[in-house]
PDB file of N, CA and C in Angstrom:
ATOM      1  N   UNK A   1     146.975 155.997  59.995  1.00  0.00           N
ATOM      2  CA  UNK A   1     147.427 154.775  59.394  1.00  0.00           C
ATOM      3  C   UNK A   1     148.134 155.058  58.077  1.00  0.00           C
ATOM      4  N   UNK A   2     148.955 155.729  58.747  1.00  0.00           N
ATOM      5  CA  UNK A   2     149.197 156.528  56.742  1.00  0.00           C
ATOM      6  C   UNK A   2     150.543 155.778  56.504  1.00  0.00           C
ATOM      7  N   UNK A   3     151.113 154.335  57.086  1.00  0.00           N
ATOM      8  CA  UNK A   3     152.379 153.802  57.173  1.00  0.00           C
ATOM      9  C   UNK A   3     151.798 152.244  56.910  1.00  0.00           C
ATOM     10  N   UNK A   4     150.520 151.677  56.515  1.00  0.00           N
ATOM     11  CA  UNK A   4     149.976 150.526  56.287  1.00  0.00           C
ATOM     12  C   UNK A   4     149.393 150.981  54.983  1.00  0.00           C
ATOM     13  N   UNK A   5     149.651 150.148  54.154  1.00  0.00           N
ATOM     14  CA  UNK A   5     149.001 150.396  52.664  1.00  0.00           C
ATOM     15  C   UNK A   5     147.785 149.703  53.029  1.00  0.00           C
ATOM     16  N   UNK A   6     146.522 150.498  52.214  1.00  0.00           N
ATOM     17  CA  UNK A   6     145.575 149.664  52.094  1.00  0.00           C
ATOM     18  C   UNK A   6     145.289 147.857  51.524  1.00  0.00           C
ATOM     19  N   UNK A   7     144.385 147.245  52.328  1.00  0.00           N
ATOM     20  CA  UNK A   7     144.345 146.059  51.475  1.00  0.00           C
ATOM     21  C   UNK A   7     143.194 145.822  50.161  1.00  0.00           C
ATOM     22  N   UNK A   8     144.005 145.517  49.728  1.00  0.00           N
ATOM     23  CA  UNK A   8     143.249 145.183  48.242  1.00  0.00           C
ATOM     24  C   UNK A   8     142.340 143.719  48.193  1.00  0.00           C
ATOM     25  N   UNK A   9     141.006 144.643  47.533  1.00  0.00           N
ATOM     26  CA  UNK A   9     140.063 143.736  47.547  1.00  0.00           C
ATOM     27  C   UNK A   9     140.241 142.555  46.574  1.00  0.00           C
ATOM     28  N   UNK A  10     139.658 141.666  46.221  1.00  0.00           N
ATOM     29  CA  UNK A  10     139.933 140.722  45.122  1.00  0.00           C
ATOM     30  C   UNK A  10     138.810 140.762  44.022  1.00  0.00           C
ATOM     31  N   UNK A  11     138.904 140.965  42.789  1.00  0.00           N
ATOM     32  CA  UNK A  11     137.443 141.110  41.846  1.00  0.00           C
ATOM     33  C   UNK A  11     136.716 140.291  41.623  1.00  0.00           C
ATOM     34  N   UNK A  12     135.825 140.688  41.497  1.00  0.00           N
ATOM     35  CA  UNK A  12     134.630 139.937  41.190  1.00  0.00           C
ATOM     36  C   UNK A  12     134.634 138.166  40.841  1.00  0.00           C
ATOM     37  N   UNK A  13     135.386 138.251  40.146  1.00  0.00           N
ATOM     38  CA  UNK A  13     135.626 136.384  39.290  1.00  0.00           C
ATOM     39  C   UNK A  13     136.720 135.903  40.442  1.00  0.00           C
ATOM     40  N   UNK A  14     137.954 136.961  41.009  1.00  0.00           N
ATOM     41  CA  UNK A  14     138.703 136.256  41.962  1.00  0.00           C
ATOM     42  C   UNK A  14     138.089 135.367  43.096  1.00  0.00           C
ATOM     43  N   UNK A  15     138.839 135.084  43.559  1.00  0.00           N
ATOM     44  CA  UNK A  15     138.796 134.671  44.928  1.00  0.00           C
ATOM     45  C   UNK A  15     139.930 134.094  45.745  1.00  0.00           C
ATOM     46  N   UNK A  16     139.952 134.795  46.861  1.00  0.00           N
ATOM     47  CA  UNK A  16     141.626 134.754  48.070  1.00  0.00           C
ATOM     48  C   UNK A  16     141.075 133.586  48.815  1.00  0.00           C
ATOM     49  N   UNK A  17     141.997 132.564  48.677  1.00  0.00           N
ATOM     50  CA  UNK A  17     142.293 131.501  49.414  1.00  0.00           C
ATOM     51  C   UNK A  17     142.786 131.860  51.037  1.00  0.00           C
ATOM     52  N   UNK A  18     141.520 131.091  52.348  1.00  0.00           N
ATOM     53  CA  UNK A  18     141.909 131.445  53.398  1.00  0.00           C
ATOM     54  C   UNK A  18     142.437 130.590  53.746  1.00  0.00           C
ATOM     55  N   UNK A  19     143.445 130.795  54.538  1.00  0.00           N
ATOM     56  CA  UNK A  19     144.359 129.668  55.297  1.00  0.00           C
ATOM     57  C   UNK A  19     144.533 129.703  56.537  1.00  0.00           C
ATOM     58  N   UNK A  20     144.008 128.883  57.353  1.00  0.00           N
ATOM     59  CA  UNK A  20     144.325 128.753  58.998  1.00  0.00           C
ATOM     60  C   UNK A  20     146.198 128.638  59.106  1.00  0.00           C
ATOM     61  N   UNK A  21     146.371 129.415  59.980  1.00  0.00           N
ATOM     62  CA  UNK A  21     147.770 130.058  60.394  1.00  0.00           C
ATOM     63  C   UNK A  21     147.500 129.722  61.564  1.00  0.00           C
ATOM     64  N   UNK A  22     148.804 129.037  62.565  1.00  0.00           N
ATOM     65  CA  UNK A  22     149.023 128.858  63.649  1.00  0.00           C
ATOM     66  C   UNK A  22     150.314 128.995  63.836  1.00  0.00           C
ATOM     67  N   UNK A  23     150.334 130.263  64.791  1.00  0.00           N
ATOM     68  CA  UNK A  23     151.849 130.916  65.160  1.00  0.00           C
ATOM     69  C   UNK A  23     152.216 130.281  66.425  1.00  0.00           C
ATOM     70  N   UNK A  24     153.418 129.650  66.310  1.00  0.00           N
ATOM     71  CA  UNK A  24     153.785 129.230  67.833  1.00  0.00           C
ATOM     72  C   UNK A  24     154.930 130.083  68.560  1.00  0.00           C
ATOM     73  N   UNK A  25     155.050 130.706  69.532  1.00  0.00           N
ATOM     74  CA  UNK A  25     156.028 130.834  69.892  1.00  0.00           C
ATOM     75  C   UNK A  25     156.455 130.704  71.226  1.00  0.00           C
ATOM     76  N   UNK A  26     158.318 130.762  71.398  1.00  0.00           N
ATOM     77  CA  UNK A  26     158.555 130.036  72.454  1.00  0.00           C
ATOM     78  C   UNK A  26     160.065 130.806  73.200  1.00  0.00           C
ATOM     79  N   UNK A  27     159.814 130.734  74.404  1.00  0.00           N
ATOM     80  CA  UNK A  27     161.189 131.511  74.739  1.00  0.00           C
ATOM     81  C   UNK A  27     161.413 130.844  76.485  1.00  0.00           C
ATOM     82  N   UNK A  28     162.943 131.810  77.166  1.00  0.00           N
ATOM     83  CA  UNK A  28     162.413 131.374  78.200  1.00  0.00           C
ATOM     84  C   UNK A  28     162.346 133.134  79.448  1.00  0.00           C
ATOM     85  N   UNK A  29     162.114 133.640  78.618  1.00  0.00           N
ATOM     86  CA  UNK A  29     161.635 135.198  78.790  1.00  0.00           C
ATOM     87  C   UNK A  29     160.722 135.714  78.541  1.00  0.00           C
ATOM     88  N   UNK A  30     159.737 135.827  79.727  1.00  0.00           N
ATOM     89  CA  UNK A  30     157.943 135.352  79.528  1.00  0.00           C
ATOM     90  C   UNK A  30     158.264 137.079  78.884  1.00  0.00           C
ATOM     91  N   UNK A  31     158.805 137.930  79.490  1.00  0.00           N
ATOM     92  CA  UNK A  31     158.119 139.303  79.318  1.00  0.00           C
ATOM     93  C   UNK A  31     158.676 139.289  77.949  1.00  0.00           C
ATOM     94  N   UNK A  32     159.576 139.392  76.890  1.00  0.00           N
ATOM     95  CA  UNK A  32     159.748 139.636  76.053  1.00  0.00           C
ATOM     96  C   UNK A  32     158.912 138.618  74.694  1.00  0.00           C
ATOM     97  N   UNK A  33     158.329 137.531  75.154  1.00  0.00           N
ATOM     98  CA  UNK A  33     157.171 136.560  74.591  1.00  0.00           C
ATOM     99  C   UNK A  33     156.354 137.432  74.632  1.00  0.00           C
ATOM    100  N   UNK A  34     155.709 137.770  75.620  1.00  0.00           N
ATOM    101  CA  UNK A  34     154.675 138.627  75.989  1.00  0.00           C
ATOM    102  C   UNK A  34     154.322 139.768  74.814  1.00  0.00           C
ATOM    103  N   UNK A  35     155.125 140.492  74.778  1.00  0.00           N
ATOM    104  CA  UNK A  35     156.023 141.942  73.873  1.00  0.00           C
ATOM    105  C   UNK A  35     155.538 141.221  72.249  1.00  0.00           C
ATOM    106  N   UNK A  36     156.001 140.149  72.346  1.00  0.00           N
ATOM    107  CA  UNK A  36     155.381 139.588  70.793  1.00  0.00           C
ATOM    108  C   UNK A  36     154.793 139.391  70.469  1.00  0.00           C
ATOM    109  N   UNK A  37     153.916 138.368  71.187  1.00  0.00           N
ATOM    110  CA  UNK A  37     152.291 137.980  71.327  1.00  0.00           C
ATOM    111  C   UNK A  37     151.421 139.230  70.993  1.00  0.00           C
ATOM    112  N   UNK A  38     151.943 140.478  71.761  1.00  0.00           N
ATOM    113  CA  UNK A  38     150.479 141.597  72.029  1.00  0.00           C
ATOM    114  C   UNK A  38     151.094 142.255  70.531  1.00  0.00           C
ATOM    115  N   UNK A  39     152.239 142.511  70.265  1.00  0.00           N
ATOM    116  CA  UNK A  39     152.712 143.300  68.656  1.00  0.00           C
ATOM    117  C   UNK A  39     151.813 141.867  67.420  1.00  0.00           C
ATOM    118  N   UNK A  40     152.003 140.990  67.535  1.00  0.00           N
ATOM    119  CA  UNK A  40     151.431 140.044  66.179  1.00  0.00           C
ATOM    120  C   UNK A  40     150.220 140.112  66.376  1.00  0.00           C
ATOM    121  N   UNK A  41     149.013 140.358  67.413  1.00  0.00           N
ATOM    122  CA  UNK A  41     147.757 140.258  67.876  1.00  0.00           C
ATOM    123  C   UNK A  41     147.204 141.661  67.284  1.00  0.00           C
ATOM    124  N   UNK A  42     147.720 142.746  67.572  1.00  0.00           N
ATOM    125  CA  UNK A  42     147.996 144.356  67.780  1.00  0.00           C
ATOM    126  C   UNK A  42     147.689 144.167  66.021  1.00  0.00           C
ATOM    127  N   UNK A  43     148.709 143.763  65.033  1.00  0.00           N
ATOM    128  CA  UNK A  43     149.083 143.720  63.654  1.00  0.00           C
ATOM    129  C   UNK A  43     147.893 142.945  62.676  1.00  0.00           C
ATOM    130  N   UNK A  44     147.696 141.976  63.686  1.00  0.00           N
ATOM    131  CA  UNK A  44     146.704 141.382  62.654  1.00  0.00           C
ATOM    132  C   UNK A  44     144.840 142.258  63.074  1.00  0.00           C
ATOM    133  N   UNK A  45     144.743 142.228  64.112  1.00  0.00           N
ATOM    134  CA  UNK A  45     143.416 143.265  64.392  1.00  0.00           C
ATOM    135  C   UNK A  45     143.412 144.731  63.855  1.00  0.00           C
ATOM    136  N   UNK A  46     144.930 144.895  63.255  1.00  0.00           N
ATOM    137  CA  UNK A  46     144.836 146.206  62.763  1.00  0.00           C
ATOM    138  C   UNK A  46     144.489 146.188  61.110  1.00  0.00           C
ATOM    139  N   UNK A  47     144.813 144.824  60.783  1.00  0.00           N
ATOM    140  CA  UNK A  47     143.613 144.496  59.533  1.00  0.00           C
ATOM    141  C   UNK A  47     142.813 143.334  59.402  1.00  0.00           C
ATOM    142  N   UNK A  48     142.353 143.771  60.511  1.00  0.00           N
ATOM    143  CA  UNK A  48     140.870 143.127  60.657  1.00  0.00           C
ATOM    144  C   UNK A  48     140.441 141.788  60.362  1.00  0.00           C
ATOM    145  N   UNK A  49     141.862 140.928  61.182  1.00  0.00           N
ATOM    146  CA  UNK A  49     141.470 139.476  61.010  1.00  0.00           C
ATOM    147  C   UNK A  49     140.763 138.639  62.115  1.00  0.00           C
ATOM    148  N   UNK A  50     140.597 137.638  62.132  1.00  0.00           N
ATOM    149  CA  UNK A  50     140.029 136.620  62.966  1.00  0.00           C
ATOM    150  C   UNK A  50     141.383 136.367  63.885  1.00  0.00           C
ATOM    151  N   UNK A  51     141.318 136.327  65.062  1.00  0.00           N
ATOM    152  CA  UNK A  51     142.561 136.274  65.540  1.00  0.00           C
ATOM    153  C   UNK A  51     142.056 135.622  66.958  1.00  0.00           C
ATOM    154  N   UNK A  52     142.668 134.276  67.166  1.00  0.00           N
ATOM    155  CA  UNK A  52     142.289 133.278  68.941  1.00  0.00           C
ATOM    156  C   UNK A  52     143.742 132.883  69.336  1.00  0.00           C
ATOM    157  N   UNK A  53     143.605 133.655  70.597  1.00  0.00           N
ATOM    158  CA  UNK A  53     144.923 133.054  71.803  1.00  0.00           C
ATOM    159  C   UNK A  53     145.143 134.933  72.074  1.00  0.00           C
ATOM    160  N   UNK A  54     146.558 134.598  72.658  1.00  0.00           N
ATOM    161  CA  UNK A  54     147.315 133.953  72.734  1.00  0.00           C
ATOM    162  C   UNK A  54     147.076 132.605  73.843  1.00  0.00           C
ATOM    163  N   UNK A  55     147.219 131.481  72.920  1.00  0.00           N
ATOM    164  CA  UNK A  55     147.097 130.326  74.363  1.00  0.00           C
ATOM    165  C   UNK A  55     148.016 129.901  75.157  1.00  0.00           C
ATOM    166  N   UNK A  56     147.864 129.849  76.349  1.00  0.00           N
ATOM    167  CA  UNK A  56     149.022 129.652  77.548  1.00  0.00           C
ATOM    168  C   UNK A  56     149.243 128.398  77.340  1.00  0.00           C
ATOM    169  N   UNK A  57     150.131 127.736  76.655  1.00  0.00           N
ATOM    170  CA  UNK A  57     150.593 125.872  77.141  1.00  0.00           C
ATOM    171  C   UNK A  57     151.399 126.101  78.277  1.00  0.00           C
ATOM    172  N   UNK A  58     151.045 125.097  79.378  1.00  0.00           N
ATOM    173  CA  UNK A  58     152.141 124.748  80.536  1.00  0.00           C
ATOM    174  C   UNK A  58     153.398 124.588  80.418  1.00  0.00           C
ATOM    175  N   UNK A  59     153.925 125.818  81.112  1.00  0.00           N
ATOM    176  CA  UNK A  59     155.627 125.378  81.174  1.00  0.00           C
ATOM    177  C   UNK A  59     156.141 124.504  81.291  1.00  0.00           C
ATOM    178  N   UNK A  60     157.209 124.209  80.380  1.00  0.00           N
ATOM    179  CA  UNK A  60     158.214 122.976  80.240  1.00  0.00           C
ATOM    180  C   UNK A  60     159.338 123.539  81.608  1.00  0.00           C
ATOM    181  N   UNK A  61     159.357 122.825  82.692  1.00  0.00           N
ATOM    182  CA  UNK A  61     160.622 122.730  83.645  1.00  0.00           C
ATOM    183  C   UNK A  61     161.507 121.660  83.089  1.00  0.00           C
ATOM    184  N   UNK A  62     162.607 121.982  82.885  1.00  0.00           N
ATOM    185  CA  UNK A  62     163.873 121.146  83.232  1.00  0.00           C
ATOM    186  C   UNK A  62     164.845 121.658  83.788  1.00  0.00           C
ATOM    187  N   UNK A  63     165.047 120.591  84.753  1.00  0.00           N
ATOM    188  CA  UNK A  63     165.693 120.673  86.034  1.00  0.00           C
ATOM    189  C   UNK A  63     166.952 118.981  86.220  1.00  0.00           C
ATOM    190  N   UNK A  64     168.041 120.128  86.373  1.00  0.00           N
ATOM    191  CA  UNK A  64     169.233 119.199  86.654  1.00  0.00           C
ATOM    192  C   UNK A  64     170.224 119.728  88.697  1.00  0.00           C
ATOM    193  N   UNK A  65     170.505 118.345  88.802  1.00  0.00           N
ATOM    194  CA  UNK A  65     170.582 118.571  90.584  1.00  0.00           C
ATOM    195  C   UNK A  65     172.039 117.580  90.069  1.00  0.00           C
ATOM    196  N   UNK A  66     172.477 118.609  90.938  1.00  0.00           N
ATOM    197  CA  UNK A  66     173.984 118.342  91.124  1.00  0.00           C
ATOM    198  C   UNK A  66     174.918 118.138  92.551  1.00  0.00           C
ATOM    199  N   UNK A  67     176.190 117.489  92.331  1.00  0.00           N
ATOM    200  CA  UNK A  67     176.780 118.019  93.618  1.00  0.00           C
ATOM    201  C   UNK A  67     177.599 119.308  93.179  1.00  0.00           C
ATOM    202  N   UNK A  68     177.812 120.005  94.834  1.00  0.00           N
ATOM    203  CA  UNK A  68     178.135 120.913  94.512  1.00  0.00           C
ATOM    204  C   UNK A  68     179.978 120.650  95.229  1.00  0.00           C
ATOM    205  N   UNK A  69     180.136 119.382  95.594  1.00  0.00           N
ATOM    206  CA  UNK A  69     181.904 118.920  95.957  1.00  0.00           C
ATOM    207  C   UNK A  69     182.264 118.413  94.495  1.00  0.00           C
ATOM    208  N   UNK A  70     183.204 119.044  94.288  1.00  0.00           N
ATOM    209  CA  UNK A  70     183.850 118.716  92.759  1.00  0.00           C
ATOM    210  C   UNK A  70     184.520 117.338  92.916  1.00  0.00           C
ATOM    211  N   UNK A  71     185.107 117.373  94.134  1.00  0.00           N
ATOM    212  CA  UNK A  71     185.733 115.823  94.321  1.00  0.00           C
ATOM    213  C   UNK A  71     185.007 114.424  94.542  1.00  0.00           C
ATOM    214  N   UNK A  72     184.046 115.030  95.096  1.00  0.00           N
ATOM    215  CA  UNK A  72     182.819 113.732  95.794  1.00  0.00           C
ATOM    216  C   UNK A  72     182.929 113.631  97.646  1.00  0.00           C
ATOM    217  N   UNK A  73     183.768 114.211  97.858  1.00  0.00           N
ATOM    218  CA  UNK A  73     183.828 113.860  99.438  1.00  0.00           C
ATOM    219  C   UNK A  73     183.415 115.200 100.270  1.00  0.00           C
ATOM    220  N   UNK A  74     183.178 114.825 101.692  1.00  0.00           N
ATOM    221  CA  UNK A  74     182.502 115.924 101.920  1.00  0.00           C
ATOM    222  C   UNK A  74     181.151 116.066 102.390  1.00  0.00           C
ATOM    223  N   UNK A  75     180.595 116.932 102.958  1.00  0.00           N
ATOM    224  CA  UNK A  75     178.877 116.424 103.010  1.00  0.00           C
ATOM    225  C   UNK A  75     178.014 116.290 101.860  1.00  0.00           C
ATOM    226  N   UNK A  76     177.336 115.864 101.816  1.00  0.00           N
ATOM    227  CA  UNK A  76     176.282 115.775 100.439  1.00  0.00           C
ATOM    228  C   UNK A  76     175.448 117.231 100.036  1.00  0.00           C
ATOM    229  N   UNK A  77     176.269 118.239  99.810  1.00  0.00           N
ATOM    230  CA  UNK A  77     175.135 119.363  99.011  1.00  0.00           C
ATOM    231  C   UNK A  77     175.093 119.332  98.013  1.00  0.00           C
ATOM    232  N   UNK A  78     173.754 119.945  97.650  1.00  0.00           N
ATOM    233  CA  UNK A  78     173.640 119.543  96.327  1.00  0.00           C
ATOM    234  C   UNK A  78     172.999 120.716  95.616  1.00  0.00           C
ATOM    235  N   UNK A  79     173.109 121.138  94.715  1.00  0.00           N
ATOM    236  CA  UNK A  79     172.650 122.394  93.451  1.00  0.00           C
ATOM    237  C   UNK A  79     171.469 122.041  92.380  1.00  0.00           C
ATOM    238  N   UNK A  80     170.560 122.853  92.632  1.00  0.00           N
ATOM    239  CA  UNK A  80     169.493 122.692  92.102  1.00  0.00           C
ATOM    240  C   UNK A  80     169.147 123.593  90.624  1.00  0.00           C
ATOM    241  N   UNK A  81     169.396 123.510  89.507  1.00  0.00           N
ATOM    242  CA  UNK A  81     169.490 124.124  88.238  1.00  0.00           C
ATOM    243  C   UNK A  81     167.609 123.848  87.414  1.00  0.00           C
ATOM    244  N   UNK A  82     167.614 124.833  87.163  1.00  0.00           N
ATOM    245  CA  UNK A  82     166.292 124.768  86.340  1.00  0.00           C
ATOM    246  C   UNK A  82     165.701 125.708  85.410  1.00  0.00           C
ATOM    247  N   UNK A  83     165.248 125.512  84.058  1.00  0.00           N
ATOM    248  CA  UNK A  83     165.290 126.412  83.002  1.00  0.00           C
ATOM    249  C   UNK A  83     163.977 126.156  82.743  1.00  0.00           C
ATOM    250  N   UNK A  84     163.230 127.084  82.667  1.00  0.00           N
ATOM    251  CA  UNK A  84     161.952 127.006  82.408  1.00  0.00           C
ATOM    252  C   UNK A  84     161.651 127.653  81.015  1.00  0.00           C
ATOM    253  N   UNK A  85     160.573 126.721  79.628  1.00  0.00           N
ATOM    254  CA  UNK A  85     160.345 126.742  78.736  1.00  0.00           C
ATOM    255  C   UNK A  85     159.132 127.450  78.435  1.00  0.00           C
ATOM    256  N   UNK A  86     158.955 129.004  78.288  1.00  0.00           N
ATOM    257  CA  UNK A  86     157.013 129.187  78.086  1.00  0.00           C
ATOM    258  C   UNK A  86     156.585 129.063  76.413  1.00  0.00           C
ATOM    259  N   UNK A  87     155.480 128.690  76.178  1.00  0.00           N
ATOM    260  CA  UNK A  87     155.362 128.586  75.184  1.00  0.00           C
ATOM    261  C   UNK A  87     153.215 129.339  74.907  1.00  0.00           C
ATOM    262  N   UNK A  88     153.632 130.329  73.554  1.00  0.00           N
ATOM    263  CA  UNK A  88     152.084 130.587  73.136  1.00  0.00           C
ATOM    264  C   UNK A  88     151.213 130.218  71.855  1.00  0.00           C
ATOM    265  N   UNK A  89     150.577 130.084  72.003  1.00  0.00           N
ATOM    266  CA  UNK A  89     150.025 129.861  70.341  1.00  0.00           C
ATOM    267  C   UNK A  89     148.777 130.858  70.138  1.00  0.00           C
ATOM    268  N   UNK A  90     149.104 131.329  68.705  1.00  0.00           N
ATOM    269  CA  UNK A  90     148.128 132.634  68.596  1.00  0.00           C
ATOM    270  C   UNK A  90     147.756 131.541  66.862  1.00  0.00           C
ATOM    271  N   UNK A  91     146.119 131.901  66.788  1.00  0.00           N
ATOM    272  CA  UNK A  91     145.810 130.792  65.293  1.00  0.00           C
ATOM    273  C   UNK A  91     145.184 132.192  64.780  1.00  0.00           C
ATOM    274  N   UNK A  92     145.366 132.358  63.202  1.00  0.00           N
ATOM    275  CA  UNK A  92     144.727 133.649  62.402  1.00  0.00           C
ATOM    276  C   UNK A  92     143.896 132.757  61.509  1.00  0.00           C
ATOM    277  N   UNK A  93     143.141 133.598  61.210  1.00  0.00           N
ATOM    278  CA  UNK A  93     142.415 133.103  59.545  1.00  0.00           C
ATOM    279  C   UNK A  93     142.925 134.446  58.304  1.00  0.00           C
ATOM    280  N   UNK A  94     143.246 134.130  57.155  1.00  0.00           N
ATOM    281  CA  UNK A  94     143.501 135.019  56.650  1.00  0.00           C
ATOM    282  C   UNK A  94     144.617 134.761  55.196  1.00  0.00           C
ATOM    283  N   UNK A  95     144.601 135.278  54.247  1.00  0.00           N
ATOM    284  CA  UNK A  95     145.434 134.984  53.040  1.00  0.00           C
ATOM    285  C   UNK A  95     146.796 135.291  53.597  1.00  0.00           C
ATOM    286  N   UNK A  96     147.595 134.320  52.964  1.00  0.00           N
ATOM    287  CA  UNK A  96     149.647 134.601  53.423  1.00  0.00           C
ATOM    288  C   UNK A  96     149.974 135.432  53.016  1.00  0.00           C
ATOM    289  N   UNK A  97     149.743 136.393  51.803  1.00  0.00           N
ATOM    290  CA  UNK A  97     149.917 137.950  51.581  1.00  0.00           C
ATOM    291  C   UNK A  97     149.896 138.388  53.186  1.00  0.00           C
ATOM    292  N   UNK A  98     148.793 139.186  53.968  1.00  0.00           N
ATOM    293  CA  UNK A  98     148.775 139.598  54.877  1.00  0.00           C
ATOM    294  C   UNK A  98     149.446 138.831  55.859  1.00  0.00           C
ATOM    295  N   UNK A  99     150.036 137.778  56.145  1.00  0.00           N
ATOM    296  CA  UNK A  99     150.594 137.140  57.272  1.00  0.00           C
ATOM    297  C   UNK A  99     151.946 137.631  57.268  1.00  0.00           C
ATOM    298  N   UNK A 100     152.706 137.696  55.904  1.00  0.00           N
ATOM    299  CA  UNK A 100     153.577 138.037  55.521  1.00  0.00           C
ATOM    300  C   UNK A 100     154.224 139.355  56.620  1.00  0.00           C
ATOM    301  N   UNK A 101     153.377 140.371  56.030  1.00  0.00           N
ATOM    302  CA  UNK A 101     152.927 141.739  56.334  1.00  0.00           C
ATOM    303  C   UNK A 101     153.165 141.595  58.087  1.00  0.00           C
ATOM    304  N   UNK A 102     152.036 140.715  58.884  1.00  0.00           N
ATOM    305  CA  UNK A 102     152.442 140.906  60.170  1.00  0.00           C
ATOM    306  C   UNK A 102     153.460 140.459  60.771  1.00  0.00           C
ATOM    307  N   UNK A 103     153.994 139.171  60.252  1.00  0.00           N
ATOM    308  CA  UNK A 103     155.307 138.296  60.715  1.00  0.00           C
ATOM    309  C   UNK A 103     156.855 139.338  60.544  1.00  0.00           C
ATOM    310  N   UNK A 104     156.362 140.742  60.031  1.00  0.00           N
ATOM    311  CA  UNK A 104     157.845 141.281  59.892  1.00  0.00           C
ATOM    312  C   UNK A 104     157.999 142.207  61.084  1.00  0.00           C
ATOM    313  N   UNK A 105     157.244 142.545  61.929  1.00  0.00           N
ATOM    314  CA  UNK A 105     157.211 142.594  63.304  1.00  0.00           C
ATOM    315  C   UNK A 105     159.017 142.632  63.232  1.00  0.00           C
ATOM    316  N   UNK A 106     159.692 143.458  64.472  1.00  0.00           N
ATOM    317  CA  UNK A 106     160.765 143.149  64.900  1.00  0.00           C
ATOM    318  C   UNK A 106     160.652 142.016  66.014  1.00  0.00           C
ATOM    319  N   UNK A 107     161.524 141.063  65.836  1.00  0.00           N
ATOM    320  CA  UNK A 107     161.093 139.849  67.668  1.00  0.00           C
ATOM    321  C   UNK A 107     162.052 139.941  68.682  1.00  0.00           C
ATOM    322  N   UNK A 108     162.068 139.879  69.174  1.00  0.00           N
ATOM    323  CA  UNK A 108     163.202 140.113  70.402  1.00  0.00           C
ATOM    324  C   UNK A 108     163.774 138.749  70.783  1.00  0.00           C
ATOM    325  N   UNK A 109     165.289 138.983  70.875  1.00  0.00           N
ATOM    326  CA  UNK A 109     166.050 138.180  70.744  1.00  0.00           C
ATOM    327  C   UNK A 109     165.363 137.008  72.219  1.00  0.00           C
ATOM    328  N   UNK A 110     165.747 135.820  71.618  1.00  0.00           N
ATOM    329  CA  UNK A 110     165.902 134.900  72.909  1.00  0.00           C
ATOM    330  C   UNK A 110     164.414 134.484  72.452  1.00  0.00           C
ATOM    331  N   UNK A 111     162.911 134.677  71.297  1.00  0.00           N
ATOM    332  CA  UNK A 111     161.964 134.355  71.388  1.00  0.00           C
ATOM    333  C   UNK A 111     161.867 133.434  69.914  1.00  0.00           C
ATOM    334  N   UNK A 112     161.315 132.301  69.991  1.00  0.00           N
ATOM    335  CA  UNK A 112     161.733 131.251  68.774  1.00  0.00           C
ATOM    336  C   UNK A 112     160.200 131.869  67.724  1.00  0.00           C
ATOM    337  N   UNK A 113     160.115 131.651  66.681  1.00  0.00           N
ATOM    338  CA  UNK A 113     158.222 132.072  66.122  1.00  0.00           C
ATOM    339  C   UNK A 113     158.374 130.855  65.278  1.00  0.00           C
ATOM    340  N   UNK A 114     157.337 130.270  65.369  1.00  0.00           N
ATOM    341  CA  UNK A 114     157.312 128.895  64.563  1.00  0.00           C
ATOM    342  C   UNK A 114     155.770 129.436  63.495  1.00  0.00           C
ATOM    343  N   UNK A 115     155.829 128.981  62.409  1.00  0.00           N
ATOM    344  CA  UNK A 115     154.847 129.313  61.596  1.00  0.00           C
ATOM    345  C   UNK A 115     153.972 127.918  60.777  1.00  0.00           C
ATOM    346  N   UNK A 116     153.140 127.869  60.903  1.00  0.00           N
ATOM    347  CA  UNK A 116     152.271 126.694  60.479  1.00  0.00           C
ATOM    348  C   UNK A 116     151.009 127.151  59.723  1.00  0.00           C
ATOM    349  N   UNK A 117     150.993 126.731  58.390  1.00  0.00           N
ATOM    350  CA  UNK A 117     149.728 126.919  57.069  1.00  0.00           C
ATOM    351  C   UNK A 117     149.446 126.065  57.165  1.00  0.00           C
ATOM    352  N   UNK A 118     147.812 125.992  57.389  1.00  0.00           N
ATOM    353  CA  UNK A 118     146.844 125.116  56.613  1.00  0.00           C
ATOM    354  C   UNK A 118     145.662 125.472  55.816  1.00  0.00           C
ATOM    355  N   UNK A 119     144.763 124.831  55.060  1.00  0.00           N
ATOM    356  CA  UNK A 119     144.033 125.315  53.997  1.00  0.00           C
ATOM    357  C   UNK A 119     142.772 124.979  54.987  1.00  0.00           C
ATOM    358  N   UNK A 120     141.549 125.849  54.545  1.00  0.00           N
ATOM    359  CA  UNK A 120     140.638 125.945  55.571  1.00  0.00           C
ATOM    360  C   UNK A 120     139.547 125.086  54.735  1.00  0.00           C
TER     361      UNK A 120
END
């Protein structure tokens, strides 16, 4: 671990404010979601936080049906289009110093990371 600086304790009179963190993220490229989820999970257990999910929310389908006669005449076929939305949520406990630290992760293109603080 000689590429992670140690974390610094807080003294005696201090005290580090914990903050519930809820990471959302969203793509429509499960495997490269995937790739992110296990690197931010991987990052934060590697200093030793509280870490729940990644949680599976149900895919968003949207789906558009078309004809496929540009003119309208013709038999009725029709084209079936559909983009599917996955989405995870991973929640930390832990000071935004260290969140900082894991959120610089490289992400792979095409994956959205939504970030949400709250005070515990």
């Amino acid at each position: 671990m000689a590429g992670i600086p140690p974390v610094k304790k807080p003294a005696v009179g201090e005290e580090v404010q914990i903050h519930k963190i809820r990471i959302t993220l969203t793509s429509r490229n499960v495997k490269a979601l995937e790739k992110v989820c296990s690197d931010l999970i991987k990052g934060a257990k590697d200093h030793k936080l509280r870490v729940k999910g990644p949680v599976r929310i149900p895919t968003k389908r949207l789906s558009i049906c078309t004809r496929k006669s540009p003119c309208g005449e013709g038999t009725n076929t029709w084209e079936k289009w559909q983009m599917r939305i996955h989405k995870r949520l991973i929640d930390l406990h832990s000071p935004s110093e260290i969140v900082k630290k894991i959120t610089s992760i490289s992400i792979e293109p095409g994956v959205e990371v939504e970030v949400t603080v709250a005070d515990v």
